[in-house]
Protein backbone atom coordinates (compact mmCIF):
# COMPACT_ATOMS: atom_id res chain seq x y z
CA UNK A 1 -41.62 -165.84 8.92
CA UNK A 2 -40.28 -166.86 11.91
CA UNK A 3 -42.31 -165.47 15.19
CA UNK A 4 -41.35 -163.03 17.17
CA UNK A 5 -39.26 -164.00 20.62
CA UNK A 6 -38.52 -160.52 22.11
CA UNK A 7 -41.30 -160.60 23.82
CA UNK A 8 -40.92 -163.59 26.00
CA UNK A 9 -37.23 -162.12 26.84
CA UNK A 10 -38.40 -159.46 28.64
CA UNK A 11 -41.49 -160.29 30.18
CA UNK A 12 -41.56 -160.80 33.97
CA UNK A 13 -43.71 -162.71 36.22
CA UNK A 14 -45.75 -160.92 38.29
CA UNK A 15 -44.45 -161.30 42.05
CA UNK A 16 -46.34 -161.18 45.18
CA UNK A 17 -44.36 -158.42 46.77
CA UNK A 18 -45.56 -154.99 46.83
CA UNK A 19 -44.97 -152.40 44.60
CA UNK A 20 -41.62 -151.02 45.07
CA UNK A 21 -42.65 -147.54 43.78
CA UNK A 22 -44.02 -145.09 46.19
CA UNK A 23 -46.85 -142.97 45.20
CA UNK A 24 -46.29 -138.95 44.89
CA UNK A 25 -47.44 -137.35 48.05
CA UNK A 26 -49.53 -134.36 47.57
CA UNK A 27 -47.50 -131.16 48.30
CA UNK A 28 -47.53 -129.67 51.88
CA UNK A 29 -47.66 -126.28 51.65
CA UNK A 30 -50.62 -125.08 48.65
CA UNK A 31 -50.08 -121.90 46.87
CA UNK A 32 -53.65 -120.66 45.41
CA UNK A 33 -52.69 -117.25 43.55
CA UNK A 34 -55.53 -114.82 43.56
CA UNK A 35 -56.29 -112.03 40.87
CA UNK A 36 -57.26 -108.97 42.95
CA UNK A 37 -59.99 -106.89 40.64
CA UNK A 38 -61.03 -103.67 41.94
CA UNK A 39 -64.28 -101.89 39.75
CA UNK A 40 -64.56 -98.42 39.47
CA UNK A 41 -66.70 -98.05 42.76
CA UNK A 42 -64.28 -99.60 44.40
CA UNK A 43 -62.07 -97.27 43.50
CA UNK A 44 -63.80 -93.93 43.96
CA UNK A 45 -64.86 -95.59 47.63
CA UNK A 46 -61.02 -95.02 48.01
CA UNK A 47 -60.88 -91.80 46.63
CA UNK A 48 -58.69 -93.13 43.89
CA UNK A 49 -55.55 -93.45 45.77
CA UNK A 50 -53.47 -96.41 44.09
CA UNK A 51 -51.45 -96.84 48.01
CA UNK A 52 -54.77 -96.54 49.84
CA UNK A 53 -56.78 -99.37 47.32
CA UNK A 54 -53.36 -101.57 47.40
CA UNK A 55 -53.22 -101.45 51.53
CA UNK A 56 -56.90 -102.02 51.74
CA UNK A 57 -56.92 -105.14 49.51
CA UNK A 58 -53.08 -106.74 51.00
CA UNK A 59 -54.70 -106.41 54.19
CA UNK A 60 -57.92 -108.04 53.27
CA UNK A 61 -55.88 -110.77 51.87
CA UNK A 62 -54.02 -110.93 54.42
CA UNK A 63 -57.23 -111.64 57.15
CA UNK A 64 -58.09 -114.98 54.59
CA UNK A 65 -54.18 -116.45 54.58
CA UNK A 66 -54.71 -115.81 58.62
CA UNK A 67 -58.15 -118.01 58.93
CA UNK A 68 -56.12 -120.51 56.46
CA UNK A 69 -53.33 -120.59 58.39
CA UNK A 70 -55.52 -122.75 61.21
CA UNK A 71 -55.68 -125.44 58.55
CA UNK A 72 -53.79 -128.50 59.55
CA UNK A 73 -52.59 -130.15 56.57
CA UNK A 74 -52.04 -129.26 53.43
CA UNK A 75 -50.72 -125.62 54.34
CA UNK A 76 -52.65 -122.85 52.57
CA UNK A 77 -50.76 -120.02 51.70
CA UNK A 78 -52.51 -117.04 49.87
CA UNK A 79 -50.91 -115.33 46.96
CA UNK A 80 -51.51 -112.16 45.60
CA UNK A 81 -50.75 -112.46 41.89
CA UNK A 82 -51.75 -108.97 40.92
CA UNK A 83 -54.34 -105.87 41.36
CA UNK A 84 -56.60 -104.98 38.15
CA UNK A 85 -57.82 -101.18 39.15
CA UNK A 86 -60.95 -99.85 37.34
CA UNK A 87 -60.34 -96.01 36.61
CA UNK A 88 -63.17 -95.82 34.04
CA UNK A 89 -66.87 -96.59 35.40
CA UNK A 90 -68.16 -98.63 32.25
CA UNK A 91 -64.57 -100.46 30.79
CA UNK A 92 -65.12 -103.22 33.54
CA UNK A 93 -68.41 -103.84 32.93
CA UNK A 94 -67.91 -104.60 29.38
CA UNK A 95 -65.13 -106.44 30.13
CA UNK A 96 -67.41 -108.79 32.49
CA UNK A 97 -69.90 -108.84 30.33
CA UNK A 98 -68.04 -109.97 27.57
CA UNK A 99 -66.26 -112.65 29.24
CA UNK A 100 -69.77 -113.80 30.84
CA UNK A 101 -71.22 -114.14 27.29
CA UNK A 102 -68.19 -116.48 26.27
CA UNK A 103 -68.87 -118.00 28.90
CA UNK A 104 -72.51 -118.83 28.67
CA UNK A 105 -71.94 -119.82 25.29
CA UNK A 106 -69.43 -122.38 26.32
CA UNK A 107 -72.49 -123.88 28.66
CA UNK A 108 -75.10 -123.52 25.94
């Protein structure tokens, strides 16, 4: 068997110079999306008005994307991805709670 000569073709010396690649930059403006979950006493606290519990909760959201807006760099910007609204007092609960024991079995 003859040996193998492929290799030595297409090796290259390693230069001094630097690196022509440039590194990727980390993106300037952030998007964090944020999963707006409203329980049951949230929504009887609005007397279960679907406009009244939205408005509360875009405006709350909002207030943070202001106080993040005073960031420098990277821009923050605050995304609501979507409102979950409780209508039934115990369906959350159980929902939490069943999600929190996955959860601590993950850990354990």
């Amino acid at each position: 068997m003859e040996p193998d000569h492929l290799g030595k073709r297409f090796r290259r010396k390693r230069s001094a110079e630097p690196h022509s690649r440039r590194k990727r930059e980390a993106p300037y403006v952030i998007y964090p999306e944020i999963l707006v979950i409203v329980d049951y006493d949230g929504y009887r606290l609005h007397g279960g008005d679907n406009v009244q519990i939205k408005r509360y909760f875009v405006s709350f959201w909002n207030g943070v994307d202001l106080r993040y807006k005073l960031l420098k760099g990277p821009r923050i910007r605050i995304s609501i991805a979507g409102i979950i609204i409780s209508r039934v007092s115990f369906m959350l609960d159980k929902i939490i709670l069943y999600y929190f024991g996955i959860w601590l079995t993950i850990l354990w």
